[in-house]
N, C-alpha and C. Protein backbone atom coordinates (compact mmCIF):
# COMPACT_ATOMS: atom_id res chain seq x y z
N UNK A 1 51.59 -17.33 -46.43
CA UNK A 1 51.16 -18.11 -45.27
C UNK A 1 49.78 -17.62 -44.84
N UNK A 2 48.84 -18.41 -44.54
CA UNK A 2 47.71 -18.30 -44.41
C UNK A 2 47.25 -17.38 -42.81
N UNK A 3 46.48 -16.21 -42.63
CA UNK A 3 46.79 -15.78 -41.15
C UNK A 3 45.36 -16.66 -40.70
N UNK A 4 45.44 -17.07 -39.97
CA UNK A 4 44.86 -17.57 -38.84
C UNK A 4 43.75 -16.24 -37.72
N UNK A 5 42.59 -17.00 -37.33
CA UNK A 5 42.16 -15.83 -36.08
C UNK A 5 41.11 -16.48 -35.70
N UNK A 6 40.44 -16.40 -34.61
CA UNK A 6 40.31 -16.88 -33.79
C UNK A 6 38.68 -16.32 -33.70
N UNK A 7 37.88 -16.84 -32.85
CA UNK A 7 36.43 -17.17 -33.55
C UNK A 7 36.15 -15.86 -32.73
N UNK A 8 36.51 -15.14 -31.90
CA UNK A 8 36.62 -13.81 -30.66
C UNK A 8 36.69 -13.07 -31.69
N UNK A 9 37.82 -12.87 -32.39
CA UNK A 9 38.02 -11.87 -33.53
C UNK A 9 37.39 -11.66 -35.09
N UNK A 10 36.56 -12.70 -35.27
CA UNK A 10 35.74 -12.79 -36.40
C UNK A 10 34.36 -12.46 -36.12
N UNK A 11 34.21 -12.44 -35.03
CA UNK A 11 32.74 -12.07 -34.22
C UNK A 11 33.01 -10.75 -34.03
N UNK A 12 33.84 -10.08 -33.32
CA UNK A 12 34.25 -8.56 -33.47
C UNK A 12 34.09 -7.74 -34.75
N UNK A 13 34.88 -8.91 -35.59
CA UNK A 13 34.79 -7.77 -36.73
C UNK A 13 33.22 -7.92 -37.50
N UNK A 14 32.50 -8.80 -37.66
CA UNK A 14 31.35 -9.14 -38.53
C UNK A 14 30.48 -8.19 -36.99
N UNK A 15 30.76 -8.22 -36.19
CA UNK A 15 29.66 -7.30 -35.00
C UNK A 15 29.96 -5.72 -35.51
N UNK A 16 31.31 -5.71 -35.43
CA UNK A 16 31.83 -4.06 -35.75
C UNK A 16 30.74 -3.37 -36.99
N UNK A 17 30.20 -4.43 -38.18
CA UNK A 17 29.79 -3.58 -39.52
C UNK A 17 28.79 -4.07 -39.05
N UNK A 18 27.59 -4.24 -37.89
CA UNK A 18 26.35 -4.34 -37.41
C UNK A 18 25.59 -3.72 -36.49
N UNK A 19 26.74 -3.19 -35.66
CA UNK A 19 26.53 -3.13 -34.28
C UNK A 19 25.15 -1.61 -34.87
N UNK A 20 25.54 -1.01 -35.35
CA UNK A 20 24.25 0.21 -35.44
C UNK A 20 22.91 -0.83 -35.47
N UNK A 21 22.94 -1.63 -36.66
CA UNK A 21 21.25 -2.48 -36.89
C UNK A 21 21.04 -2.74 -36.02
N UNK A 22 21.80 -3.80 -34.86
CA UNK A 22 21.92 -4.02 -33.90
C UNK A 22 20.97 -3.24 -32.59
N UNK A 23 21.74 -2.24 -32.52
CA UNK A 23 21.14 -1.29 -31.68
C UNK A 23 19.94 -0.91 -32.03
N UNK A 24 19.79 -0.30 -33.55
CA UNK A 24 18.08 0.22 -33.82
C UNK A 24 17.04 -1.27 -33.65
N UNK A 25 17.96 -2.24 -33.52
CA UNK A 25 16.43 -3.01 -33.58
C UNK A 25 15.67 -3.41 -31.77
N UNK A 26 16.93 -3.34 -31.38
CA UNK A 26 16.71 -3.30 -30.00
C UNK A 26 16.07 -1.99 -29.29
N UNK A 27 16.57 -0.99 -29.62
CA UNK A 27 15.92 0.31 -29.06
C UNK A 27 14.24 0.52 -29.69
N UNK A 28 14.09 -0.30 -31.25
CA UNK A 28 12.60 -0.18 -31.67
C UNK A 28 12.12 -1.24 -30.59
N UNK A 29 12.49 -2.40 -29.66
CA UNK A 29 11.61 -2.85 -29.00
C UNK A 29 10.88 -1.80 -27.97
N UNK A 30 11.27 -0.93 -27.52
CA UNK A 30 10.95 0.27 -26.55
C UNK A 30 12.41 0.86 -25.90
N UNK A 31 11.93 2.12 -25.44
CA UNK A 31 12.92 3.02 -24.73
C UNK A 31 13.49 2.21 -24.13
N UNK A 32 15.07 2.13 -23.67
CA UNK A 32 16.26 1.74 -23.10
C UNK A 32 17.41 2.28 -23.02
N UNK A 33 17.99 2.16 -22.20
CA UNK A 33 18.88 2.65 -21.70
C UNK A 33 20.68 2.28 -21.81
N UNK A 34 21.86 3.04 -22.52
CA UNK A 34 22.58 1.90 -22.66
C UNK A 34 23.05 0.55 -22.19
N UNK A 35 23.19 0.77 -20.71
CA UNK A 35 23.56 -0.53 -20.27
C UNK A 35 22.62 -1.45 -20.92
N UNK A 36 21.20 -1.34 -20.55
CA UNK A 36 19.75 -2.24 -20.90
C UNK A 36 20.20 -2.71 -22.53
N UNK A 37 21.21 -1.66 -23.72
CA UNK A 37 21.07 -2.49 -25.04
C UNK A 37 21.94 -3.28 -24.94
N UNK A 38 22.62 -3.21 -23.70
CA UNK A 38 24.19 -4.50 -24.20
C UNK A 38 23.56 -5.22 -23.66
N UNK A 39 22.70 -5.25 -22.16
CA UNK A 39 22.55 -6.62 -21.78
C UNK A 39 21.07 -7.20 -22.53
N UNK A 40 20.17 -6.29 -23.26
CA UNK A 40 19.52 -7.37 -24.35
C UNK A 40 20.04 -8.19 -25.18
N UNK A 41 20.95 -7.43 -25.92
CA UNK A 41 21.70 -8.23 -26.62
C UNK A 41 22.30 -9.26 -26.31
N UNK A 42 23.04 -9.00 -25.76
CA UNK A 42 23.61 -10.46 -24.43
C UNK A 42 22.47 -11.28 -24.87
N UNK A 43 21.44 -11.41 -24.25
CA UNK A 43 20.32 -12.31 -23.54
C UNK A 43 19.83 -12.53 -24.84
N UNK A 44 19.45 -11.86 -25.83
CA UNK A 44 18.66 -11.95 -26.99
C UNK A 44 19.51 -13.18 -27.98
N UNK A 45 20.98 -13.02 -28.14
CA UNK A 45 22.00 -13.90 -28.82
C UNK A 45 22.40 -14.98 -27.99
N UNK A 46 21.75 -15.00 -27.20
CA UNK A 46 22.11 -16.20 -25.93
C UNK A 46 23.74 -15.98 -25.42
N UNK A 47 24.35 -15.38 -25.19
CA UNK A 47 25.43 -14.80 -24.75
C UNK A 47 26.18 -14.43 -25.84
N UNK A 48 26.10 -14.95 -27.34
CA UNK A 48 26.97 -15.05 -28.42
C UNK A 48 27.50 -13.48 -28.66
N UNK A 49 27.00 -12.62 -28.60
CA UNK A 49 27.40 -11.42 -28.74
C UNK A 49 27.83 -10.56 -26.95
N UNK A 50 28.52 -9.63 -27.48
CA UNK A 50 29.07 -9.21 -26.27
C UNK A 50 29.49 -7.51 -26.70
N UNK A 51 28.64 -6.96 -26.20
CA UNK A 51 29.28 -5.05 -27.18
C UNK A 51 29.82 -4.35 -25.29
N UNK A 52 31.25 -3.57 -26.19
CA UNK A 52 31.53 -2.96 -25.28
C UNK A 52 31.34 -1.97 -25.06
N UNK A 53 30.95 -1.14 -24.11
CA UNK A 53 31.01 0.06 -23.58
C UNK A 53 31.70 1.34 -24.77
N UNK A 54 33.07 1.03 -25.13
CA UNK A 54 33.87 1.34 -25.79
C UNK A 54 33.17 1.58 -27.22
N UNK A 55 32.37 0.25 -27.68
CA UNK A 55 31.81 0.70 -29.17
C UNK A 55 30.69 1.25 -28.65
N UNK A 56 30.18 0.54 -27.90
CA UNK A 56 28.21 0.59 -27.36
C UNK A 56 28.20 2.74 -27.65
N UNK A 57 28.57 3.53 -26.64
CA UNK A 57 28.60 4.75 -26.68
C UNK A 57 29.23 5.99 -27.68
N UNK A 58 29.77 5.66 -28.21
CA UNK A 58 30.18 6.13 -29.47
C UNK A 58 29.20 5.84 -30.76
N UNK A 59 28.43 4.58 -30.74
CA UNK A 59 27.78 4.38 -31.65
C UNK A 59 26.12 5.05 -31.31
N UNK A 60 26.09 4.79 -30.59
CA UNK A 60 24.95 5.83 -29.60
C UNK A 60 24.71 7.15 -30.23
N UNK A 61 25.86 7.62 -30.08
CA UNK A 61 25.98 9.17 -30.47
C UNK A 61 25.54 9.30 -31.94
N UNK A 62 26.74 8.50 -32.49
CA UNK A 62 26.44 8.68 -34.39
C UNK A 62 25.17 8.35 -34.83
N UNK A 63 24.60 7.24 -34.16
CA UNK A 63 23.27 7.21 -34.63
C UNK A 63 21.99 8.71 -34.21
N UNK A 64 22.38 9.25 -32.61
CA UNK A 64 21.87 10.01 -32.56
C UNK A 64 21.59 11.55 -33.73
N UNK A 65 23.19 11.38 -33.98
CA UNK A 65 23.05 12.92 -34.56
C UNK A 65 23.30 12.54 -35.91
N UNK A 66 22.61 11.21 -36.26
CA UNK A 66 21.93 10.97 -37.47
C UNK A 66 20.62 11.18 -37.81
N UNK A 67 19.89 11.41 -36.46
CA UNK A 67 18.69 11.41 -36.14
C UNK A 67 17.56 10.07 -36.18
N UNK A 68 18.56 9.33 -36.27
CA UNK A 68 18.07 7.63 -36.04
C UNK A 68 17.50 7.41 -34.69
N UNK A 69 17.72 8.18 -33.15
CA UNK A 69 17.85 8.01 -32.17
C UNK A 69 17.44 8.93 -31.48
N UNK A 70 16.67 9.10 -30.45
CA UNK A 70 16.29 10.12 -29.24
C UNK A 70 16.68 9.98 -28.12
N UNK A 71 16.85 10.99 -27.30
CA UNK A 71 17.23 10.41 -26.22
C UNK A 71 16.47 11.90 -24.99
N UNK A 72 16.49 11.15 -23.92
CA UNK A 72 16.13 11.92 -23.03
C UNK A 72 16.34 11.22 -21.49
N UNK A 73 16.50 12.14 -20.20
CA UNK A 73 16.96 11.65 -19.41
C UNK A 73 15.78 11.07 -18.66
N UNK A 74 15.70 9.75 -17.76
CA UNK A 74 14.79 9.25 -17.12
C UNK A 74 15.43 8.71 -15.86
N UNK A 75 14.73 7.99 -14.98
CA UNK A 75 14.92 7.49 -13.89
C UNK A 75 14.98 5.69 -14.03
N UNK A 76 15.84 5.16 -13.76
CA UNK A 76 15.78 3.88 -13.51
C UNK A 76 15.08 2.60 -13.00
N UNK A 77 14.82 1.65 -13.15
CA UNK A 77 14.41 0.86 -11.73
C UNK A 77 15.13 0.98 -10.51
N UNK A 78 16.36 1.07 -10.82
CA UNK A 78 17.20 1.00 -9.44
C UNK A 78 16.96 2.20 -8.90
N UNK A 79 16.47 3.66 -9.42
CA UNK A 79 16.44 4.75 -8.89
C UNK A 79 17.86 5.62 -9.54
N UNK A 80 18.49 5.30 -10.46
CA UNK A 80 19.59 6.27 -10.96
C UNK A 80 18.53 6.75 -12.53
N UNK A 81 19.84 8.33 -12.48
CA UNK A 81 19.34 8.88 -13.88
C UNK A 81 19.74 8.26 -14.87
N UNK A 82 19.56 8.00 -16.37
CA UNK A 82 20.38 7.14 -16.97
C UNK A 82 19.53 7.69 -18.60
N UNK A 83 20.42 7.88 -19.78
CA UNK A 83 20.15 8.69 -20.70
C UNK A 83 19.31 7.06 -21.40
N UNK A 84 17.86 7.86 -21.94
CA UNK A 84 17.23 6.21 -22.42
C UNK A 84 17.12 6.97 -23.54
N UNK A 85 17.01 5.87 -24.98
CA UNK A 85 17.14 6.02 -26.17
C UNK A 85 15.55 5.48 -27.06
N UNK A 86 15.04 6.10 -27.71
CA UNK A 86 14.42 5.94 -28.64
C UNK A 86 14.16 5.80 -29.61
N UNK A 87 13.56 4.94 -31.02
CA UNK A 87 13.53 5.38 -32.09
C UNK A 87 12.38 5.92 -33.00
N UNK A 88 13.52 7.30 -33.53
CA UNK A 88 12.60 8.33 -34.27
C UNK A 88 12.19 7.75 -35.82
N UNK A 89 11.33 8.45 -36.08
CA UNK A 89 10.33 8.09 -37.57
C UNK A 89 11.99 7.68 -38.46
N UNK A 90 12.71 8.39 -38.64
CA UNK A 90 13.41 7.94 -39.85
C UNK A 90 14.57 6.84 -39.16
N UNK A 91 14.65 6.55 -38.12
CA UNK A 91 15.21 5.48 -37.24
C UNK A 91 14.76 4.30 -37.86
N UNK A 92 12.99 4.26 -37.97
CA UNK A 92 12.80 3.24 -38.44
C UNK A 92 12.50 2.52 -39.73
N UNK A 93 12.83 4.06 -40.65
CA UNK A 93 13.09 3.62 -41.73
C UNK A 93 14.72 3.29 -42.04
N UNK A 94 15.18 3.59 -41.41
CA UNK A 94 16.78 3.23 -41.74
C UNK A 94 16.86 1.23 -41.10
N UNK A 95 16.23 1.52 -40.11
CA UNK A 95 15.85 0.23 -39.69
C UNK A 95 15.51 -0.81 -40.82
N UNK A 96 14.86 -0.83 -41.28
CA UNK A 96 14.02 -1.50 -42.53
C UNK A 96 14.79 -1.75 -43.49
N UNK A 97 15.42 -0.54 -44.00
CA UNK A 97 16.52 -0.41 -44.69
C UNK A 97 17.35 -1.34 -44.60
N UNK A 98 18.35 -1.48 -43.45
CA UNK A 98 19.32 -1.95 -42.99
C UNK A 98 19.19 -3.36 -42.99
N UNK A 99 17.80 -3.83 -42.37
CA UNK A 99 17.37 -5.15 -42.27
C UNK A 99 17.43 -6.27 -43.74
N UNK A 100 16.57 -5.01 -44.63
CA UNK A 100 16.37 -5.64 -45.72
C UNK A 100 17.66 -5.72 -46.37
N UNK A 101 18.57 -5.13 -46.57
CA UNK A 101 19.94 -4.93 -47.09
C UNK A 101 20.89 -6.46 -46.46
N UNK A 102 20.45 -6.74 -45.01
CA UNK A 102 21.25 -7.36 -44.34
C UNK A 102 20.22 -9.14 -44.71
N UNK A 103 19.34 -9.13 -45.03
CA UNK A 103 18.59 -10.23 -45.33
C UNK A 103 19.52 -11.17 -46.93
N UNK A 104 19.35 -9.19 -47.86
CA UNK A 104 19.75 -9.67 -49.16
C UNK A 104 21.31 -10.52 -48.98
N UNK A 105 22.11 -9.90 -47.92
CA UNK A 105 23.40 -10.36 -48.19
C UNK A 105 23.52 -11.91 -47.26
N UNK A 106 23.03 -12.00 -46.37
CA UNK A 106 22.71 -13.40 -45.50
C UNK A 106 22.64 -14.27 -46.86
N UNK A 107 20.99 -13.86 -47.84
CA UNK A 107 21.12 -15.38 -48.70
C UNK A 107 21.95 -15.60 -50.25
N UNK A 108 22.82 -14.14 -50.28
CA UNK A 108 23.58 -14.05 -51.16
C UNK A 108 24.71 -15.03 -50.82
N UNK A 109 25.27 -14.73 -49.28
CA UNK A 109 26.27 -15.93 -48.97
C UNK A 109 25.95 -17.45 -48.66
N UNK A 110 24.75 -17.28 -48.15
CA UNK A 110 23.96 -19.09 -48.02
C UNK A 110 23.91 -19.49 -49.77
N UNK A 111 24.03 -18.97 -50.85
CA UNK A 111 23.66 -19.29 -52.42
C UNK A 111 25.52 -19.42 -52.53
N UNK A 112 26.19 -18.60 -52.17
CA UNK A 112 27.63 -19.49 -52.42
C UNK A 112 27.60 -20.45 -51.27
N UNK A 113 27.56 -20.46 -50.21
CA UNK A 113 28.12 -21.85 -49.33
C UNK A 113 27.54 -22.90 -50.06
N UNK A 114 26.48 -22.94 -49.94
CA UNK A 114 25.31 -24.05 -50.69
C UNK A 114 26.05 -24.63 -52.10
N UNK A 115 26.72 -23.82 -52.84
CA UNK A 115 27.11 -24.37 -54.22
C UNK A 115 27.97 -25.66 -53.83
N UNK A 116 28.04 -26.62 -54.59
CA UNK A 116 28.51 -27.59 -54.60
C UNK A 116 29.48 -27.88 -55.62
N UNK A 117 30.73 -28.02 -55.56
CA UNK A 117 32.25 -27.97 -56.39
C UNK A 117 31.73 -28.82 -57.61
C-alpha cells in the first residue's frame, strides 16, 4: 500500500538535508543573528520555508565547530545581547561547494522529470 504524506512533511524532510546551505548562504549575506536567519529565510522563500528553533540551534553549533561559522556576542536593534554569526574563509568555501553540488543534483532531477515515457 502506497504511504501517503503530506506537502508539511516533504518540505521538512527535503529542508532537513539543506538546512546547513541554507544557513551559510544567508549568514554570507552579513552578520546575523539566529532569530534574524529564520526570519530571512521566511521572507527570502516567501513564507515557503519555516526552520525551527529546534533544528535552527543545533545546526548553528555543528556548523560552528566545523569552523564554517563565527560567532561573537553583539547588541541588537532592540537593545538585547544576541550571539551573531559569521562566515569564515572555509565557510565559504564549503558554501560553494555545497551550492555547486546542490545545482548538479537540481538538473540531474529536472533531466529525469523532463524525460518523456
Amino acid at each position: 500500500m502506497p504511504r501517503h504524506t503530506n506537502a508539511k512533511t516533504e518540505e521538512a524532510a527535503l529542508l532537513q538535508g539543506t538546512l546547513d546551505m541554507l544557513i551559510l548562504k544567508v549568514v554570507a549575506l552579513g552578520p546575523i543573528h539566529g532569530y534574524g536567519i529564520v526570519q530571512r529565510i521566511q521572507r527570502i522563500s516567501n513564507e515557503a520555508l519555516q526552520i525551527r528553533q529546534g533544528s535552527l540551534y543545533p545546526a548553528l553549533y555543528r556548523l560552528e565547530s566545523h569552523g564554517w561559522l563565527k560567532a561573537g556576542w553583539k547588541t541588537t536593534e532592540g537593545g538585547r545581547e544576541a550571539k551573531f554569526y559569521s562566515l569564515t574563509r572555509i565557510g565559504h568555501q564549503r558554501l560553494k561547494a555545497e551550492t555547486e553540488s546542490w545545482d548538479r543534483l537540481c538538473s540531474a532531477i529536472s533531466l529525469v522529470l523532463q524525460t518523456a515515457e
